[in-house]
N, C-alpha and C. Protein backbone atom coordinates (compact mmCIF):
# COMPACT_ATOMS: atom_id res chain seq x y z
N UNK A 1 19.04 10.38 -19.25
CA UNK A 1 18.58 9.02 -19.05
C UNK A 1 17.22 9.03 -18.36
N UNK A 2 16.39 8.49 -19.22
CA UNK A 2 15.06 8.41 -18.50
C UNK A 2 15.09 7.91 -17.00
N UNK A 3 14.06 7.94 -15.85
CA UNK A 3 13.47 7.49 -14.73
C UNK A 3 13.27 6.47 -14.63
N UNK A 4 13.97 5.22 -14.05
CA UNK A 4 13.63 3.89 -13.92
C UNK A 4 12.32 3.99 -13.19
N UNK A 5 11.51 2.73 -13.97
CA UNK A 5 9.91 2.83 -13.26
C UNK A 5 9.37 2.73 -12.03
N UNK A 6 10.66 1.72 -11.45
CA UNK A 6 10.37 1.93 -9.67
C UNK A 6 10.71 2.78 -9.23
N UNK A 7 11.50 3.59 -9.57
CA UNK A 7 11.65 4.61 -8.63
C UNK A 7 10.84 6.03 -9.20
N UNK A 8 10.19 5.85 -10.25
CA UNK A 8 9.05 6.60 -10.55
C UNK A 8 7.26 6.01 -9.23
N UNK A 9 7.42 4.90 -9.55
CA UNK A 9 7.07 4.17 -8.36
C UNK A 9 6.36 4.86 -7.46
N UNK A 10 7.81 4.85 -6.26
CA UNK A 10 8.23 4.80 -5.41
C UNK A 10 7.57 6.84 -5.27
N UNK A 11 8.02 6.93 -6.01
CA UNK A 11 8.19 8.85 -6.17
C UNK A 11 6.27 9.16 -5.96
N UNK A 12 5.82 8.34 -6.44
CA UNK A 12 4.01 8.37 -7.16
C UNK A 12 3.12 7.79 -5.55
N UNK A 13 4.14 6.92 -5.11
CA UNK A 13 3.48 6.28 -3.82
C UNK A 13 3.78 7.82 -2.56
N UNK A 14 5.11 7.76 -2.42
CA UNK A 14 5.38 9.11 -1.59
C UNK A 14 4.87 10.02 -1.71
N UNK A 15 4.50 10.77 -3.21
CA UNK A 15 3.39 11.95 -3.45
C UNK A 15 1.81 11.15 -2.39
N UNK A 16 1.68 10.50 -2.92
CA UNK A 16 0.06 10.35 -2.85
C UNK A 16 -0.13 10.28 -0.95
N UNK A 17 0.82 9.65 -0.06
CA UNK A 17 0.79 9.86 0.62
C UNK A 17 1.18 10.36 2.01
N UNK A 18 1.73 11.48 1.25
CA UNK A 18 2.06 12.79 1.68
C UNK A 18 3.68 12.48 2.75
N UNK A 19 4.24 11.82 1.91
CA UNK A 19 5.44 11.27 2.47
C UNK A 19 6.62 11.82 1.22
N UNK A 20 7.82 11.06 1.74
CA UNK A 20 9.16 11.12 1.22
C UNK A 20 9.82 9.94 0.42
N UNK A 21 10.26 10.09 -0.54
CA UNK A 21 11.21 8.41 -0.89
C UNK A 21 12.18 8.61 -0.40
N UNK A 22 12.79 7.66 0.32
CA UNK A 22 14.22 7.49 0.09
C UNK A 22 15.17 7.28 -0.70
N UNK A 23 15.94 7.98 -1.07
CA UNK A 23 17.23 7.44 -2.18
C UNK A 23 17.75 5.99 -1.92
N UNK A 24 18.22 5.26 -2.86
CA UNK A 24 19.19 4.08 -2.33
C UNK A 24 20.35 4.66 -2.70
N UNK A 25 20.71 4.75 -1.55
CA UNK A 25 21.94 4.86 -1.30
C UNK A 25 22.82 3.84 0.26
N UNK A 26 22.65 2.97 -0.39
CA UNK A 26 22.86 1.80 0.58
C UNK A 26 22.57 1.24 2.12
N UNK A 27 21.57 2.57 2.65
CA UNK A 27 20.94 2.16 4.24
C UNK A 27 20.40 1.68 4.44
N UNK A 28 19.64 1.34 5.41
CA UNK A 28 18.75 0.44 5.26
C UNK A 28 17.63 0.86 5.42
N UNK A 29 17.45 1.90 4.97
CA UNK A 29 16.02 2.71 4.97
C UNK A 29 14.94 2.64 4.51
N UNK A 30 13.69 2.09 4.56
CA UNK A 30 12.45 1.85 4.02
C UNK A 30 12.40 2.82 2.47
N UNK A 31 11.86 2.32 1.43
CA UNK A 31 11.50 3.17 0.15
C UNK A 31 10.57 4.50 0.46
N UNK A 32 9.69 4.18 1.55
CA UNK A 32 8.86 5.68 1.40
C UNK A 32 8.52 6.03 2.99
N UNK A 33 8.63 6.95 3.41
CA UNK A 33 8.09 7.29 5.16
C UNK A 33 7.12 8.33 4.96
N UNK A 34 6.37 7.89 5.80
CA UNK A 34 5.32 9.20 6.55
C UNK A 34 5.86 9.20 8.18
N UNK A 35 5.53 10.79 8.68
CA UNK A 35 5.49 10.53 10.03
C UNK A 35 5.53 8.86 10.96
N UNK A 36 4.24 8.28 10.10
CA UNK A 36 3.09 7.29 10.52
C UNK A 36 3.74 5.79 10.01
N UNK A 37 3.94 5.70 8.78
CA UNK A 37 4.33 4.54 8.26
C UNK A 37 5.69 4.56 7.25
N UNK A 38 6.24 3.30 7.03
CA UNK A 38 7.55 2.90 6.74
C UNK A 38 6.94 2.06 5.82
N UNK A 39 6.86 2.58 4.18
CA UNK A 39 6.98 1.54 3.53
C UNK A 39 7.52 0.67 2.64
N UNK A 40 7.30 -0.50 1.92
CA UNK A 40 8.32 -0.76 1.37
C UNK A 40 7.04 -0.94 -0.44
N UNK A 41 7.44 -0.75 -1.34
CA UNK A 41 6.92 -0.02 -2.99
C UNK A 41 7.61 -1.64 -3.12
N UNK A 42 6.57 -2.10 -3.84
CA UNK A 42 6.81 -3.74 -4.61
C UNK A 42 5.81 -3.44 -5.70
N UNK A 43 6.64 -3.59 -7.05
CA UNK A 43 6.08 -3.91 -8.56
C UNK A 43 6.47 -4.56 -8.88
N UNK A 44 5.22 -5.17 -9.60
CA UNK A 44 4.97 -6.68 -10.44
C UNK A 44 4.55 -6.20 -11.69
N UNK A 45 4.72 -6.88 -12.70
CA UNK A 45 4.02 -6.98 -13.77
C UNK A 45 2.28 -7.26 -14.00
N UNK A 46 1.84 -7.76 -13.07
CA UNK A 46 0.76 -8.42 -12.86
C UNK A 46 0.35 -9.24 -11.53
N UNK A 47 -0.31 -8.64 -10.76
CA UNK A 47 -0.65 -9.09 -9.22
C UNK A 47 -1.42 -10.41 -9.46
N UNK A 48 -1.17 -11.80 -8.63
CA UNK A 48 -1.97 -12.57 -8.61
C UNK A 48 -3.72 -12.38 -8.66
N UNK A 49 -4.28 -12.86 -9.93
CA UNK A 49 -5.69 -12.96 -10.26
C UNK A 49 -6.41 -13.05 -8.71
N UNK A 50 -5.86 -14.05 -8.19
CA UNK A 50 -6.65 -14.90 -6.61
C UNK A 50 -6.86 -13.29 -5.92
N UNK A 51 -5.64 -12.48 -5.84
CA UNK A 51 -5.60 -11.64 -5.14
C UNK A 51 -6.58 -10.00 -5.37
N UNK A 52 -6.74 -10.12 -6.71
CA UNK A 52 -7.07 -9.35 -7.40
C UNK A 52 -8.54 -9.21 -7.18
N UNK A 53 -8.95 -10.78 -7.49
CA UNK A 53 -10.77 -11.26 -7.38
C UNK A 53 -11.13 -10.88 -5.33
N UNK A 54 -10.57 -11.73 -4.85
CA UNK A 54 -10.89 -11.43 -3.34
C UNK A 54 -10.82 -9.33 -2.55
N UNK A 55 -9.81 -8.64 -3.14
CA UNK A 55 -10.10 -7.56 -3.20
C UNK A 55 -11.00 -6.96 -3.95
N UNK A 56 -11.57 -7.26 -4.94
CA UNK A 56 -12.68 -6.43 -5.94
C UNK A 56 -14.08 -7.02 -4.89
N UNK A 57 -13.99 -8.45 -4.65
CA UNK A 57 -15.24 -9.06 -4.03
C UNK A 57 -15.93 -8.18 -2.82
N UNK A 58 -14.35 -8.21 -1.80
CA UNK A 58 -14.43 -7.12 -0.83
C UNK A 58 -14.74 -5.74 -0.80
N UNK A 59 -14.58 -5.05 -1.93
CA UNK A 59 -15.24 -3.83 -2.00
C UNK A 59 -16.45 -3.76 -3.00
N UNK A 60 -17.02 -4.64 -3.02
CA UNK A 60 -18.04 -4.47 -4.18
C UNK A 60 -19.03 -5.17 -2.97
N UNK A 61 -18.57 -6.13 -2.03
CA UNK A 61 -19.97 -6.05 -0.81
C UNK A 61 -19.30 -5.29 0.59
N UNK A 62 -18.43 -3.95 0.44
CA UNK A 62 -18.49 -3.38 1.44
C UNK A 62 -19.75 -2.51 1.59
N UNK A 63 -20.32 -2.10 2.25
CA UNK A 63 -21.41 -1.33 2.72
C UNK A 63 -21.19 0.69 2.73
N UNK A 64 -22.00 1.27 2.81
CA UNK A 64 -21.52 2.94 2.82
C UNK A 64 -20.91 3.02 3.78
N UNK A 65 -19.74 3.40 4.06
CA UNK A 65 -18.73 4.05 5.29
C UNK A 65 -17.63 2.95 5.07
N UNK A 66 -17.69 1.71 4.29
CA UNK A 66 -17.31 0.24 5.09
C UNK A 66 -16.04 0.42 3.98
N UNK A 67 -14.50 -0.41 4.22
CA UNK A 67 -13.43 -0.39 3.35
C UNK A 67 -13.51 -1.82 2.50
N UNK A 68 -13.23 -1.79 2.12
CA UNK A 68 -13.14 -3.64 1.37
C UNK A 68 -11.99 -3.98 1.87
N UNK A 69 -10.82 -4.84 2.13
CA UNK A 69 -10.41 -5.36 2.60
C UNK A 69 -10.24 -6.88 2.02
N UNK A 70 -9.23 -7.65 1.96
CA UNK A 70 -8.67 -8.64 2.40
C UNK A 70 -7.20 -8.81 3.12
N UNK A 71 -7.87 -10.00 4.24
CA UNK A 71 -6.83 -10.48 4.87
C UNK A 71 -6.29 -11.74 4.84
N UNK A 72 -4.61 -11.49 4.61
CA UNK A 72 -4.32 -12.93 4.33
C UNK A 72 -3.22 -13.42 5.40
N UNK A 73 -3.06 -14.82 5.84
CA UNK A 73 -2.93 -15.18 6.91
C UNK A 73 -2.34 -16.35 6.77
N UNK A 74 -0.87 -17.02 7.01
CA UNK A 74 -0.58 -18.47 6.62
C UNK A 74 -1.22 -19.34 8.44
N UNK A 75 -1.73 -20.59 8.37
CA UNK A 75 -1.77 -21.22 9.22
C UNK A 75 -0.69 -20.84 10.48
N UNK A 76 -1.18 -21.07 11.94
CA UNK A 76 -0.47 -21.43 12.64
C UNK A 76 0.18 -19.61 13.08
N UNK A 77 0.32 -18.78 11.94
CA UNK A 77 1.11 -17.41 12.28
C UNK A 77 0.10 -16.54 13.35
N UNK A 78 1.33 -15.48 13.91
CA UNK A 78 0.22 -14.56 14.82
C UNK A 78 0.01 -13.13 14.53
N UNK A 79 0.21 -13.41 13.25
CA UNK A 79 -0.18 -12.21 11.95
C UNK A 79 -0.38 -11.60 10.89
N UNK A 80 -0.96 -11.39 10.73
CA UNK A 80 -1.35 -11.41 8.95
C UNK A 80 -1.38 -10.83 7.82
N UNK A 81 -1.44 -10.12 6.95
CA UNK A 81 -1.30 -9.29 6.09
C UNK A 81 -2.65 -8.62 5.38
N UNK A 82 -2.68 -7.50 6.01
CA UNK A 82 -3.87 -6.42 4.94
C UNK A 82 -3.83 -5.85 3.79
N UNK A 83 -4.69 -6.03 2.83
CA UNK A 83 -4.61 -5.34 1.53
C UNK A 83 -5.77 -4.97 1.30
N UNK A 84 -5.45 -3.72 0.68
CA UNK A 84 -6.79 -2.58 0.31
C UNK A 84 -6.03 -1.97 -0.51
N UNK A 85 -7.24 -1.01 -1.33
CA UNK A 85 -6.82 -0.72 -2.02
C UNK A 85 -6.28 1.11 -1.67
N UNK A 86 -4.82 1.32 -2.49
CA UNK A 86 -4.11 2.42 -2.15
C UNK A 86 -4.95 3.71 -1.89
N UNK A 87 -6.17 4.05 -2.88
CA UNK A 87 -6.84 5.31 -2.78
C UNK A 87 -7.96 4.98 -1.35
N UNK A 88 -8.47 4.33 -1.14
CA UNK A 88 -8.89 4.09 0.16
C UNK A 88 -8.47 4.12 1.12
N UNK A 89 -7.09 3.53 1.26
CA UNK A 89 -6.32 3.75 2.31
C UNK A 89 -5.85 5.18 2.87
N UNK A 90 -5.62 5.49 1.42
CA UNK A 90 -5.11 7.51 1.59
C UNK A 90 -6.51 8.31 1.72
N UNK A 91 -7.82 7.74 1.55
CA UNK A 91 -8.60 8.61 1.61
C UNK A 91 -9.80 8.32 2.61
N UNK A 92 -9.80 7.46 3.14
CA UNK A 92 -10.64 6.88 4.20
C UNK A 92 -9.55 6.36 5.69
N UNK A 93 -9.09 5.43 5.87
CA UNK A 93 -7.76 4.71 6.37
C UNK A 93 -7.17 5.76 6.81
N UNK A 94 -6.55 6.22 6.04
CA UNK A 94 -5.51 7.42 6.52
C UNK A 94 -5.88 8.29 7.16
N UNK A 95 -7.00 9.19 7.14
CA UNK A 95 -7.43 10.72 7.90
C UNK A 95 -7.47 9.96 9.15
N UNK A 96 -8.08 8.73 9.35
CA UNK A 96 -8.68 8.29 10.41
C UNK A 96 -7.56 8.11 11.72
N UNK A 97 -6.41 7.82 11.15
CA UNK A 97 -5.01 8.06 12.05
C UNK A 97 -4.24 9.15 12.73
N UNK A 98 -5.39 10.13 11.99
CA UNK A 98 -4.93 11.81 12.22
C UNK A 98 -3.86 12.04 11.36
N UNK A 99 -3.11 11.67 10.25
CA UNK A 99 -2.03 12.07 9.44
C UNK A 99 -2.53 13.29 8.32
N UNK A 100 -1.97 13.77 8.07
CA UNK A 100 -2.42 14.67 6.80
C UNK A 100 -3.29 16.09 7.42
């Protein structure tokens, strides 16, 4: 039986950054760990356009050294959500934490 795609996923995210998947096997264990981070692997068919344009914008006027970035933020909260893109994160982002 072929590899269901998330958990091909899941397997592709853990390689790249130098982590583990977890099996489901009913714990409540995050999909992928590093030392460093606990994450959780979400596929879509197609990521919101809005989301798509504001990340390309962000790295197309980041500067040399600089990450692109967007942050998104509902009113009123006291925290927000970062998105970048995965190979930046593992290749800029990441060393910078000392991991790897």
């Amino acid at each position: 039986m072929p590899e269901a795609l998330w958990k091909r996923g899941e397997r592709s995210v853990a390689k790249q950054l130098g982590g583990k998947r977890n099996p489901r096997d009913g714990s409540a264990a995050v999909d992928v760990e590093t030392p460093r981070l606990a994450v959780e692997v979400k596929s879509r068919v197609q990521l919101p356009l809005w989301i798509k344009r504001a990340l390309l914008s962000a790295q197309e006027k980041a500067q040399r050294g600089q990450v692109g970035i967007v942050v998104l933020r509902e009113r009123g909260a006291r925290d927000a959500v970062v998105i970048c893109g995965l190979n930046d994160f593992r290749r800029r982002i990441m060393p910078m934490g000392g991991e790897r």
